[in-house]
N, C-alpha and C. Protein backbone atom coordinates (compact mmCIF):
# COMPACT_ATOMS: atom_id res chain seq x y z
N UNK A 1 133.08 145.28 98.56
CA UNK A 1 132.36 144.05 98.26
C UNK A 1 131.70 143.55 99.54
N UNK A 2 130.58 143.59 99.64
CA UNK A 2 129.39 142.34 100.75
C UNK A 2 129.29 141.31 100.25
N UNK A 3 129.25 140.02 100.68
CA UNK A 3 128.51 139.03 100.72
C UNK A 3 127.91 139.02 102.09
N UNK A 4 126.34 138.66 101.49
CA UNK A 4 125.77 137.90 103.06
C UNK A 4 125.45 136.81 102.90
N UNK A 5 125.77 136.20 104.34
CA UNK A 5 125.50 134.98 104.85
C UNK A 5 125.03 134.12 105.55
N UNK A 6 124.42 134.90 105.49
CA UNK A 6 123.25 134.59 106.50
C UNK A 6 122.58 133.36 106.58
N UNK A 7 122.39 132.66 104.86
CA UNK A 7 121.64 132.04 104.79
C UNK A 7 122.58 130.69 104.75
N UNK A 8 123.97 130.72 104.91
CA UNK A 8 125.12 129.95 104.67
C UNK A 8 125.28 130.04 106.46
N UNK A 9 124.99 130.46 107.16
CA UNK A 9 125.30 130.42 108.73
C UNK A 9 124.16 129.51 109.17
N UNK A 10 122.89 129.99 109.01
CA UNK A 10 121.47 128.92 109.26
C UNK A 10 121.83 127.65 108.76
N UNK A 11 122.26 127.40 107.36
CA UNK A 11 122.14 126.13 106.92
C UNK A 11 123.41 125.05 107.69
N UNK A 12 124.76 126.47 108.44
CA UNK A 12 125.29 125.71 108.80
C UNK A 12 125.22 125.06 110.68
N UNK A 13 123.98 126.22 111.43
CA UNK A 13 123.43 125.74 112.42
C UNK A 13 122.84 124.94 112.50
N UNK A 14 121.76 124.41 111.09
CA UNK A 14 121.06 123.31 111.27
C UNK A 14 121.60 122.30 111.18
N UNK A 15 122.51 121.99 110.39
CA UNK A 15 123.58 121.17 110.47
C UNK A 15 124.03 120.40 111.53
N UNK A 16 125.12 121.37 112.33
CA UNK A 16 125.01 121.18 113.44
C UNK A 16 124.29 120.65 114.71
N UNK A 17 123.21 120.98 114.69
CA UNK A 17 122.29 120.97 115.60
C UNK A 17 121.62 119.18 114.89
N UNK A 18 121.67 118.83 113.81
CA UNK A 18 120.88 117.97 113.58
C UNK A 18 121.82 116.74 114.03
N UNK A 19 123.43 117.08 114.16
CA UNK A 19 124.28 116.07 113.85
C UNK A 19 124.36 116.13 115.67
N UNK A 20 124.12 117.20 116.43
CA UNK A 20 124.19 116.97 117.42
C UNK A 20 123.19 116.30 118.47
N UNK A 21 121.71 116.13 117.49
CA UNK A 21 120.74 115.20 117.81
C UNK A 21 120.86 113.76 117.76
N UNK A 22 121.39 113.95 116.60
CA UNK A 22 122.15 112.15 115.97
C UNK A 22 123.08 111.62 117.07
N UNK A 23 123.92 112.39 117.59
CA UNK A 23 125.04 112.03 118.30
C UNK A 23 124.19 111.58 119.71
N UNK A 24 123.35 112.68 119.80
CA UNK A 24 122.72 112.04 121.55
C UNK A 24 121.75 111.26 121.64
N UNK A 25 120.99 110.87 120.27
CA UNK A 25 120.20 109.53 120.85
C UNK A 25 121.24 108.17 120.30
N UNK A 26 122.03 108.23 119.62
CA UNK A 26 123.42 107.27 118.76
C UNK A 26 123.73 106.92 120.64
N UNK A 27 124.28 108.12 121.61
CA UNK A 27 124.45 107.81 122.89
C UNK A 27 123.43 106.91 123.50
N UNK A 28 122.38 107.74 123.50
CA UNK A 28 121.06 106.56 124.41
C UNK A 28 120.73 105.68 123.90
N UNK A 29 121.10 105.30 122.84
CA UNK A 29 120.91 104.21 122.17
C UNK A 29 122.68 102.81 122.40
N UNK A 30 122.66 103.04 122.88
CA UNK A 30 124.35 102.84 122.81
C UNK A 30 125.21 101.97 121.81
N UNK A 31 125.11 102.89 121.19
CA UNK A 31 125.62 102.62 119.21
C UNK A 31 126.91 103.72 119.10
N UNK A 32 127.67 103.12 118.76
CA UNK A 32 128.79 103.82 118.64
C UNK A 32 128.95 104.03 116.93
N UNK A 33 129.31 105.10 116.71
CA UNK A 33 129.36 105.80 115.50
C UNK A 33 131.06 105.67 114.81
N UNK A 34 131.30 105.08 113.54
CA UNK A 34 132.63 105.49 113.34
C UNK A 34 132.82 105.61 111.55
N UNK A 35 133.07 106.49 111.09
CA UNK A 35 133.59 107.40 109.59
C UNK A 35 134.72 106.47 108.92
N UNK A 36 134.50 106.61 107.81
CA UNK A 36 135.99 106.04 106.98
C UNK A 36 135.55 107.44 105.66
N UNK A 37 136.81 107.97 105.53
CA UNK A 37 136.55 108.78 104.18
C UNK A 37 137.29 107.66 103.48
N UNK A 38 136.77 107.29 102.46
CA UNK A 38 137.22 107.03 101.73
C UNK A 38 138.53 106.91 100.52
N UNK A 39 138.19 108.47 100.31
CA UNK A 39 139.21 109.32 99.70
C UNK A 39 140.81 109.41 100.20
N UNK A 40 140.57 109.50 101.49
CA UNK A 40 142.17 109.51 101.93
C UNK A 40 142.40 108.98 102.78
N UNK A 41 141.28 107.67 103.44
CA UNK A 41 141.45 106.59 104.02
C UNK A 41 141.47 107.05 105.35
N UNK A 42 140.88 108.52 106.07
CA UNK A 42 141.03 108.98 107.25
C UNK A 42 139.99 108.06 107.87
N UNK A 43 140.16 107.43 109.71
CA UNK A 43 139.23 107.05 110.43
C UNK A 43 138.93 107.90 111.31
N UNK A 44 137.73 107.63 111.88
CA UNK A 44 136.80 108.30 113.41
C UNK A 44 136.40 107.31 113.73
N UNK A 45 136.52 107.13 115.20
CA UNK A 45 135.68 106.17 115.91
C UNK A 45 135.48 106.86 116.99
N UNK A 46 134.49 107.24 117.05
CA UNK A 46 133.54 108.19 118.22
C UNK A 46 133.77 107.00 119.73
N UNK A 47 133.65 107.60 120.96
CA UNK A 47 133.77 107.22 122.22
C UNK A 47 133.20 105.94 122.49
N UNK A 48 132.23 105.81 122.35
CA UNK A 48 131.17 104.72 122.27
C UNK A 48 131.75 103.48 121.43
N UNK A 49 132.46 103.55 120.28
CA UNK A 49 132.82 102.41 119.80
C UNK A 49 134.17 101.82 120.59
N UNK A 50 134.64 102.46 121.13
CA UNK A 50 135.84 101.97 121.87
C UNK A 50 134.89 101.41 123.20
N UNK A 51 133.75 102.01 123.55
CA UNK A 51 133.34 101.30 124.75
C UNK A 51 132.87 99.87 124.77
N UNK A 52 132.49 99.87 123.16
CA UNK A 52 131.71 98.69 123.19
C UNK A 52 133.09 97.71 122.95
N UNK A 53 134.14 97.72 122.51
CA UNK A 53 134.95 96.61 122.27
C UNK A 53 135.45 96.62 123.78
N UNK A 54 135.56 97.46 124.81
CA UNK A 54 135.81 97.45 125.91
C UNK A 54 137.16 98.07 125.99
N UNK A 55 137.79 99.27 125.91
CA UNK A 55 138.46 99.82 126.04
C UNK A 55 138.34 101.11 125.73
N UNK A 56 139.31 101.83 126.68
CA UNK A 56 138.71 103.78 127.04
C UNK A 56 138.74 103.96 125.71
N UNK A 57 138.32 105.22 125.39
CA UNK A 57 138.16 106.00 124.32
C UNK A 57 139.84 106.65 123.94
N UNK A 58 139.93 106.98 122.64
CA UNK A 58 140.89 107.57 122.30
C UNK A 58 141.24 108.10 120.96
N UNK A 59 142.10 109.15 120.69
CA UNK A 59 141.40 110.26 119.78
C UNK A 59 142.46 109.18 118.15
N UNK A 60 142.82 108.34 118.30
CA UNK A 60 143.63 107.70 117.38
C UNK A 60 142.76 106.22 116.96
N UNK A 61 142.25 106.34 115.97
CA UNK A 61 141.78 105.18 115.58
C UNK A 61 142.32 103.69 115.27
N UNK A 62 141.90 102.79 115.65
CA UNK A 62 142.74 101.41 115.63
C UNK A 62 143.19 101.11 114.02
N UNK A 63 144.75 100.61 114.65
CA UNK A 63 145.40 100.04 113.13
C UNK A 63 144.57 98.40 112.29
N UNK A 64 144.88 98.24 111.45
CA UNK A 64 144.51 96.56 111.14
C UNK A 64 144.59 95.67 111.97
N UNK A 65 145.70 95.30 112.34
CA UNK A 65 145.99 94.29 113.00
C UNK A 65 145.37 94.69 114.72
N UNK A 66 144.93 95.99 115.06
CA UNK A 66 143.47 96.38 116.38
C UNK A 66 142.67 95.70 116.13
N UNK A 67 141.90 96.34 114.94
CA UNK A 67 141.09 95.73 114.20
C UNK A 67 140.13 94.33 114.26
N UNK A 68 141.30 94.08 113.62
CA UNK A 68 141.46 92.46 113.81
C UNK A 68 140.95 91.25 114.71
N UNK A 69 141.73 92.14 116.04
CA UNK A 69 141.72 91.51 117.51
C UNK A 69 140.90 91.69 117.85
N UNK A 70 139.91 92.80 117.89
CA UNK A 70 138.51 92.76 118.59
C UNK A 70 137.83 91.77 117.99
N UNK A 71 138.28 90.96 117.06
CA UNK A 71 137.61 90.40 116.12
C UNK A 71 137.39 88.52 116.70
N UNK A 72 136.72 88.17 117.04
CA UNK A 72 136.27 86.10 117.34
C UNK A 72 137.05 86.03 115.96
N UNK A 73 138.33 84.80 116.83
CA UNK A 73 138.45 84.36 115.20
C UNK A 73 138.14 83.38 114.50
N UNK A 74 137.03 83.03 115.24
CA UNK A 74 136.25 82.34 114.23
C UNK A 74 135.36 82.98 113.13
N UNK A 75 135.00 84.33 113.53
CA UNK A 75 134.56 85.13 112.49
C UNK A 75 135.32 86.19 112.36
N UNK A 76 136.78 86.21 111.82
CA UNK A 76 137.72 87.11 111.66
C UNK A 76 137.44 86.72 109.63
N UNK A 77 137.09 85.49 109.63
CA UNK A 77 137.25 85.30 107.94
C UNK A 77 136.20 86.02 107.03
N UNK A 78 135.13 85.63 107.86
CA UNK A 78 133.59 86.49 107.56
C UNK A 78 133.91 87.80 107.44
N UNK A 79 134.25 88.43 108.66
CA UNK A 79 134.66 90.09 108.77
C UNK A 79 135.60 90.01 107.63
N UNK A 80 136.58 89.92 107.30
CA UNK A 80 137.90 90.26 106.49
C UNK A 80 136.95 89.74 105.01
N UNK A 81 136.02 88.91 104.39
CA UNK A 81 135.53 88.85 103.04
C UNK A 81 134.24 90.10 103.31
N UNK A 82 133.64 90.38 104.41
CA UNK A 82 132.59 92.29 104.19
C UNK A 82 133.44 92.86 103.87
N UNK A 83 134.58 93.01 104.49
CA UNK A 83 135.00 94.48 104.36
C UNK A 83 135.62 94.49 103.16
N UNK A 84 136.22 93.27 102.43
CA UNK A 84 136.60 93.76 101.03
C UNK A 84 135.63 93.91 99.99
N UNK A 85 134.14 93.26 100.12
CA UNK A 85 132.91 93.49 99.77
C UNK A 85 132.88 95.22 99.88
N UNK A 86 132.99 95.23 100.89
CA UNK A 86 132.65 97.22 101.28
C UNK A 86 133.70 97.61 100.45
N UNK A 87 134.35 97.09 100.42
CA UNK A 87 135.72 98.06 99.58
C UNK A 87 135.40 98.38 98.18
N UNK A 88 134.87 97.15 97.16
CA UNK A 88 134.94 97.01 96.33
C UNK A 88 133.26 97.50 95.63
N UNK A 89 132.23 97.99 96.01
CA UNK A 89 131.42 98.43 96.04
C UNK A 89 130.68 99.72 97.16
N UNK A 90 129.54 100.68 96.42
CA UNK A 90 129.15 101.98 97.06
C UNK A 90 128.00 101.09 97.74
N UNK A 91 127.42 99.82 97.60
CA UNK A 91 126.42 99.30 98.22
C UNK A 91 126.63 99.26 99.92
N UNK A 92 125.42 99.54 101.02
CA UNK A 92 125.42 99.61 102.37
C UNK A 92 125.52 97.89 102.45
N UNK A 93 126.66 97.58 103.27
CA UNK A 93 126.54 96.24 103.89
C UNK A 93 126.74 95.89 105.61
N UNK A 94 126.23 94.81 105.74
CA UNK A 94 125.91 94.80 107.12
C UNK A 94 126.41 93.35 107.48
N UNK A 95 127.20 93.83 108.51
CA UNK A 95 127.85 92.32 109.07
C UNK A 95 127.55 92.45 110.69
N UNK A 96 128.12 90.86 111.36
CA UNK A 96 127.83 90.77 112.56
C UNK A 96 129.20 89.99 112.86
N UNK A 97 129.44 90.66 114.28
CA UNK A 97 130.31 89.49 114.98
C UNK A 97 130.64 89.93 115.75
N UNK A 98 131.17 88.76 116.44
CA UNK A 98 131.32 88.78 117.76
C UNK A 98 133.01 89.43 118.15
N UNK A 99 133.03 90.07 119.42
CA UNK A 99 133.98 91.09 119.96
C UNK A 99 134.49 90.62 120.98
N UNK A 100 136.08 90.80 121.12
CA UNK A 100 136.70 89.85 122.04
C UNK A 100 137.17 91.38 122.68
N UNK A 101 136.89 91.42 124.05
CA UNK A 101 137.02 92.15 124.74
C UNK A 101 138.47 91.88 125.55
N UNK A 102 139.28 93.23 125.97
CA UNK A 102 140.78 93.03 126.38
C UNK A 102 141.16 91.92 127.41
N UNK A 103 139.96 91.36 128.26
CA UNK A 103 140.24 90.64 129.42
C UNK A 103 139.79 88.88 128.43
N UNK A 104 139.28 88.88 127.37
CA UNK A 104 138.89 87.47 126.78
C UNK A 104 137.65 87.08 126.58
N UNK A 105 136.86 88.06 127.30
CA UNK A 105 135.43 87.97 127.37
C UNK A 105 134.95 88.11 126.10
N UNK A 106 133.82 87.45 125.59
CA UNK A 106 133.06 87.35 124.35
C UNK A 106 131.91 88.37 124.53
């Protein structure tokens, strides 16, 4: 038995290569990238999002109550009614707020 795959190797270089374009202007842009599957509730938070709350990078994504704390709590209530918005619908939503950095800084 052959299969070729040739055409399953290309589709999976371009892939690659496209996600690795995304990733380096996401860098020069300095936007930090971070995944939720859904399905089994796995997180990613790429390097960059730990930079921007102000703390090193690390391969374990923040619990709730992390979360949370990066969070002004004056807009911890705002954040906590999106994200059950996000929960409860496939619609793209977009929130803002402000990030309390480890030393107190806004």
């Amino acid at each position: 038995l052959v299969v070729d795959v040739t055409e399953q190797r290309r589709a999976d270089l371009a892939l690659r290569r496209a996600d690795e374009r995304a990733a380096l202007a996401a860098r020069g842009a300095g936007i930090g990238t971070w995944e939720l599957d859904r399905r089994d509730g796995t997180v990613h938070w790429d390097a960059q999002m730990w930079r921007l709350r102000g703390r090193p990078p690390r391969a374990t994504p923040p619990d709730i109550d992390e979360l949370v704390s990066f969070v002004h709590p004056e807009d911890r209530a705002g954040a906590a009614l999106r994200a059950s918005q996000a929960e409860a619908s496939d619609a793209m939503l977009e929130h803002q707020f402000r990030v309390v950095w480890p030393d107190g800084t806004v």
